[in-house]
N, C-alpha and C. Protein backbone atom coordinates (compact mmCIF):
# COMPACT_ATOMS: atom_id res chain seq x y z
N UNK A 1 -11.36 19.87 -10.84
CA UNK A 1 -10.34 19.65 -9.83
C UNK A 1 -9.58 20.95 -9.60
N UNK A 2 -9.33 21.40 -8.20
CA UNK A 2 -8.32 22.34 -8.01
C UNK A 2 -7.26 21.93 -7.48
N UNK A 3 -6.14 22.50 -8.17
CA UNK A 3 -4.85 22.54 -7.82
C UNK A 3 -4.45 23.57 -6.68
N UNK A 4 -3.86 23.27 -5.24
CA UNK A 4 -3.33 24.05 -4.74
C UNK A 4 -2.05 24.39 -4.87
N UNK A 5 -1.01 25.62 -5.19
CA UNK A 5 0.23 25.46 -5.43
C UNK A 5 0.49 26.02 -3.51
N UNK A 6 1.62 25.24 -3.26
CA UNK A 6 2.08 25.66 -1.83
C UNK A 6 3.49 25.53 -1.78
N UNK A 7 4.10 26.63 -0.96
CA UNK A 7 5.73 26.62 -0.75
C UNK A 7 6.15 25.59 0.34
N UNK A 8 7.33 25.20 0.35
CA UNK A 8 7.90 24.85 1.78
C UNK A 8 7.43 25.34 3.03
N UNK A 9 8.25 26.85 2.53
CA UNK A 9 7.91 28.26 3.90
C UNK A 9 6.66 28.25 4.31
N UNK A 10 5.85 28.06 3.55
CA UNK A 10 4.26 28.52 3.86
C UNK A 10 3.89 27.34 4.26
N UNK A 11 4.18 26.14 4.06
CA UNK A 11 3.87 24.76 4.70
C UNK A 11 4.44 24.86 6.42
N UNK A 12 6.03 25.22 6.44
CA UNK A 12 6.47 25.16 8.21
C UNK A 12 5.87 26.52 8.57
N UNK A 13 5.21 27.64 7.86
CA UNK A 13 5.27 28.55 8.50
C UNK A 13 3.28 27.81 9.26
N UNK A 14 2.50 27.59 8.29
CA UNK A 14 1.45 26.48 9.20
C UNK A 14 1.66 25.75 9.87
N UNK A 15 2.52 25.31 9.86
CA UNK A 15 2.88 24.21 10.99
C UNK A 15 3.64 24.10 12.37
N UNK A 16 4.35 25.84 12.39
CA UNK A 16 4.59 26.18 13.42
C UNK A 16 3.39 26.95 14.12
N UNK A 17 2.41 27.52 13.19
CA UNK A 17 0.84 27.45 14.11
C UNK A 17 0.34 26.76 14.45
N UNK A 18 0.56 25.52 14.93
CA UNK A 18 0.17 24.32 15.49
C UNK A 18 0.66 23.83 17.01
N UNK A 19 -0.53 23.21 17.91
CA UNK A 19 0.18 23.16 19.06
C UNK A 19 1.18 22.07 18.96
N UNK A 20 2.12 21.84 19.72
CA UNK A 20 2.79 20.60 20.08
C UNK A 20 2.50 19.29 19.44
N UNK A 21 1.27 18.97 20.10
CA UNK A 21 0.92 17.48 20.13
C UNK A 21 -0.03 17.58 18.90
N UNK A 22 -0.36 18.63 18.17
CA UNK A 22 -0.85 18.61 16.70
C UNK A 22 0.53 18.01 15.45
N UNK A 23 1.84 18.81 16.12
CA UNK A 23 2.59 18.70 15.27
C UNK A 23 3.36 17.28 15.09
N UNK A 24 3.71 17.39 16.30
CA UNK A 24 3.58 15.66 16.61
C UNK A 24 2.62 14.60 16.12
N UNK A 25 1.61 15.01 15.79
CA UNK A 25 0.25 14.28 15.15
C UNK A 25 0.70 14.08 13.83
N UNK A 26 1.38 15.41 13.19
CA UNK A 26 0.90 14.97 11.80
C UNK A 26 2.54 14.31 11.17
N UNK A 27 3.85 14.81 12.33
CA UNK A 27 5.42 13.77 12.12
C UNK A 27 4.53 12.55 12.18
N UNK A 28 4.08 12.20 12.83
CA UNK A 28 3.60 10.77 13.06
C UNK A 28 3.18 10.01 10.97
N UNK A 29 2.06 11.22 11.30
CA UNK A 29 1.58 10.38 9.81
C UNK A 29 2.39 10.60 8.22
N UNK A 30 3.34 11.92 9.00
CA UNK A 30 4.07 11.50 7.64
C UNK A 30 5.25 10.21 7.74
N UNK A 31 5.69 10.24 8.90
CA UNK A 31 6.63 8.80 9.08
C UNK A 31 6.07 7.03 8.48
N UNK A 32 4.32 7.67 8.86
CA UNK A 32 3.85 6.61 8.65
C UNK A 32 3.68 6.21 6.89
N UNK A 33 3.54 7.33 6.41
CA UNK A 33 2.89 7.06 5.10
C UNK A 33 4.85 7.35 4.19
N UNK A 34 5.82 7.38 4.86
CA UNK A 34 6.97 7.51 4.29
C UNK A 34 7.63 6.52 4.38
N UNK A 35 7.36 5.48 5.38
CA UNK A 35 7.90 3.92 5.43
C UNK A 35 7.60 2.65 4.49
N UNK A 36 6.38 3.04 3.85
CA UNK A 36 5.96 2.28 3.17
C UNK A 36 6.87 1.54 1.92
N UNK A 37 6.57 0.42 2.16
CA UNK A 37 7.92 -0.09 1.51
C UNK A 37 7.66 -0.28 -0.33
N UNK A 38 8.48 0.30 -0.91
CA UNK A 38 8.44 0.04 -2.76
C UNK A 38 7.81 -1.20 -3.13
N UNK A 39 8.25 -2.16 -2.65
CA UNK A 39 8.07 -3.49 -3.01
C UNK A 39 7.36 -3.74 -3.25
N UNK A 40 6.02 -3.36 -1.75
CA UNK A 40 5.20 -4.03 -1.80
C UNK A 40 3.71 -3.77 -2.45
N UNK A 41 3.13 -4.73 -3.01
CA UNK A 41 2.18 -4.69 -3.95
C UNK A 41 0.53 -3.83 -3.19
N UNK A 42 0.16 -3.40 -4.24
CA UNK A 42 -0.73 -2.68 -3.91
C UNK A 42 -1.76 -3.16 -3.33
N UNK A 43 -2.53 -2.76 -2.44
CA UNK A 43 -4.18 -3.55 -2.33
C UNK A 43 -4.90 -3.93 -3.31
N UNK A 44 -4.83 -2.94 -3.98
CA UNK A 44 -5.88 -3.35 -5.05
C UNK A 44 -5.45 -4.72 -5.71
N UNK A 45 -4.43 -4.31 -6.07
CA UNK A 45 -4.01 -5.83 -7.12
C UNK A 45 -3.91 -7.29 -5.81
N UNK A 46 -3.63 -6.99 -4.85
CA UNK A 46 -3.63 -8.47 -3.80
C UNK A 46 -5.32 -8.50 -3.86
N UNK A 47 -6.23 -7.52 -3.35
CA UNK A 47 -7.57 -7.70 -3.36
C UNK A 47 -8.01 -8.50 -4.59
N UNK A 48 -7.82 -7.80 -5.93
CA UNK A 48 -8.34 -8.73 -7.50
C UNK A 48 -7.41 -9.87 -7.61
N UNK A 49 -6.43 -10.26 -6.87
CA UNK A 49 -5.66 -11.33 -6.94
C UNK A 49 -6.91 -12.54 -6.42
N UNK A 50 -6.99 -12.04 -5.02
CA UNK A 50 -7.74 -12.83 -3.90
C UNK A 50 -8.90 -13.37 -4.79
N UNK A 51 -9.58 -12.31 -5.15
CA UNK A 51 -10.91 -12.35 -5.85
C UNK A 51 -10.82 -13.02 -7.53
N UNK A 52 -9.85 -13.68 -7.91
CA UNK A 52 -9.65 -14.04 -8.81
C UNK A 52 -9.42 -15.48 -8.76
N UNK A 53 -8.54 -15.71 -7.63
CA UNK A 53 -8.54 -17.27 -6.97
C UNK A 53 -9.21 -18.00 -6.31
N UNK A 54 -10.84 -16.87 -5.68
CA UNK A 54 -11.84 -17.68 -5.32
C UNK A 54 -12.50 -18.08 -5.88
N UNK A 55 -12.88 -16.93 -7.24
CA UNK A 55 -13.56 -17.35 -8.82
C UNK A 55 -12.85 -18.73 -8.99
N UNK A 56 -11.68 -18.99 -9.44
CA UNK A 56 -10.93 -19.90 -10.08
C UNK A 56 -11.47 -21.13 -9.32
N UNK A 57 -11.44 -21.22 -7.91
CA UNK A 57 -11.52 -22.20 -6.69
C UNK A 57 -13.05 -22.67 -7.01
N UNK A 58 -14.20 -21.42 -6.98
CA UNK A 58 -15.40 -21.88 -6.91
C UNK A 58 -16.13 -22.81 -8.45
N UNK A 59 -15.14 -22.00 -9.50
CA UNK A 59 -15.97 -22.72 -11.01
C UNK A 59 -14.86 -24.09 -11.14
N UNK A 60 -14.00 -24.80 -10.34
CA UNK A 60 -13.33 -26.04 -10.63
C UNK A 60 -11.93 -25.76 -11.40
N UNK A 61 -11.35 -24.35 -11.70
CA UNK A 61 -10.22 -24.09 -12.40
C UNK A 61 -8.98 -24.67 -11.48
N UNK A 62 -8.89 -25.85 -10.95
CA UNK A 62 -8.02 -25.98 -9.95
C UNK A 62 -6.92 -27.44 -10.83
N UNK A 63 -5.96 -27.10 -10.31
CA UNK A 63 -4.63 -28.16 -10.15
C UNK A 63 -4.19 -28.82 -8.98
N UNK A 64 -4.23 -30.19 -9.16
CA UNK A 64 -3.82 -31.23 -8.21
C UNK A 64 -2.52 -30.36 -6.95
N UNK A 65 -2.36 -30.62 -6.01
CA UNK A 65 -1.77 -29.73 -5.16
C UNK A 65 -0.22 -30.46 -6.00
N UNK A 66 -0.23 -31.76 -6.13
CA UNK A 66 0.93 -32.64 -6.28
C UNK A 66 1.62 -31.62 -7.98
N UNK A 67 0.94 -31.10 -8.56
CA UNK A 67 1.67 -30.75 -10.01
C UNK A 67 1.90 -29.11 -9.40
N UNK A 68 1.57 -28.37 -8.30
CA UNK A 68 1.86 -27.13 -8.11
C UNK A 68 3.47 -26.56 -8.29
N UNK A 69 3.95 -27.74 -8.27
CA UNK A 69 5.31 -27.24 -7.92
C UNK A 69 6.49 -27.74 -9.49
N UNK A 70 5.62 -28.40 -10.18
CA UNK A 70 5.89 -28.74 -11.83
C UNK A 70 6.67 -27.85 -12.23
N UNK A 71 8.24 -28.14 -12.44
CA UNK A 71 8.75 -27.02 -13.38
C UNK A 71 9.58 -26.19 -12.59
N UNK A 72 9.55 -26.05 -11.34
CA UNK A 72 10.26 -25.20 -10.53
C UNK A 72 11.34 -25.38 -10.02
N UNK A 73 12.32 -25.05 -10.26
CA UNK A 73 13.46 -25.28 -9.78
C UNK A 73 13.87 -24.51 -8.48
N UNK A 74 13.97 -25.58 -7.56
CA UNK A 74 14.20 -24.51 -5.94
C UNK A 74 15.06 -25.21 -5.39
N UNK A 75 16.72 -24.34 -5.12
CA UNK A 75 17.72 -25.23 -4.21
C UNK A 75 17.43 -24.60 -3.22
């Protein structure tokens, strides 16, 4: 693996070599990939979630819909 080390300066000073609508291209994708919210759970783990509850669904690991809610306290 290589490591690139890079400055600030040397990052805007590339990026003012860029046309307009390049630079605009790439505000875009950092806005995009900077909104992403903490919370929320990763793909991977919702994907092996998914894939864990169809296993469960297909070999009979299932509970009556009526006991799903057993135990829970919700005002």
């Amino acid at each position: 693996m290589v490591t690139l080390t890079i400055t600030k300066n040397q990052i805007l000073n590339l990026i003012d070599q860029l046309s307009l609508s390049e630079q605009e291209e790439i505000l875009k994708y950092l806005m995009q990939k900077t909104n992403l919210d903490p919370d929320d759970t990763p793909n991977e783990i919702v994907i092996e979630g998914i894939k864990q509850g169809l296993n469960e669904a297909f070999t009979g690991q299932t509970i009556p819909l009526s006991q799903m809610w057993e135990g829970i306290d919700v005002e």
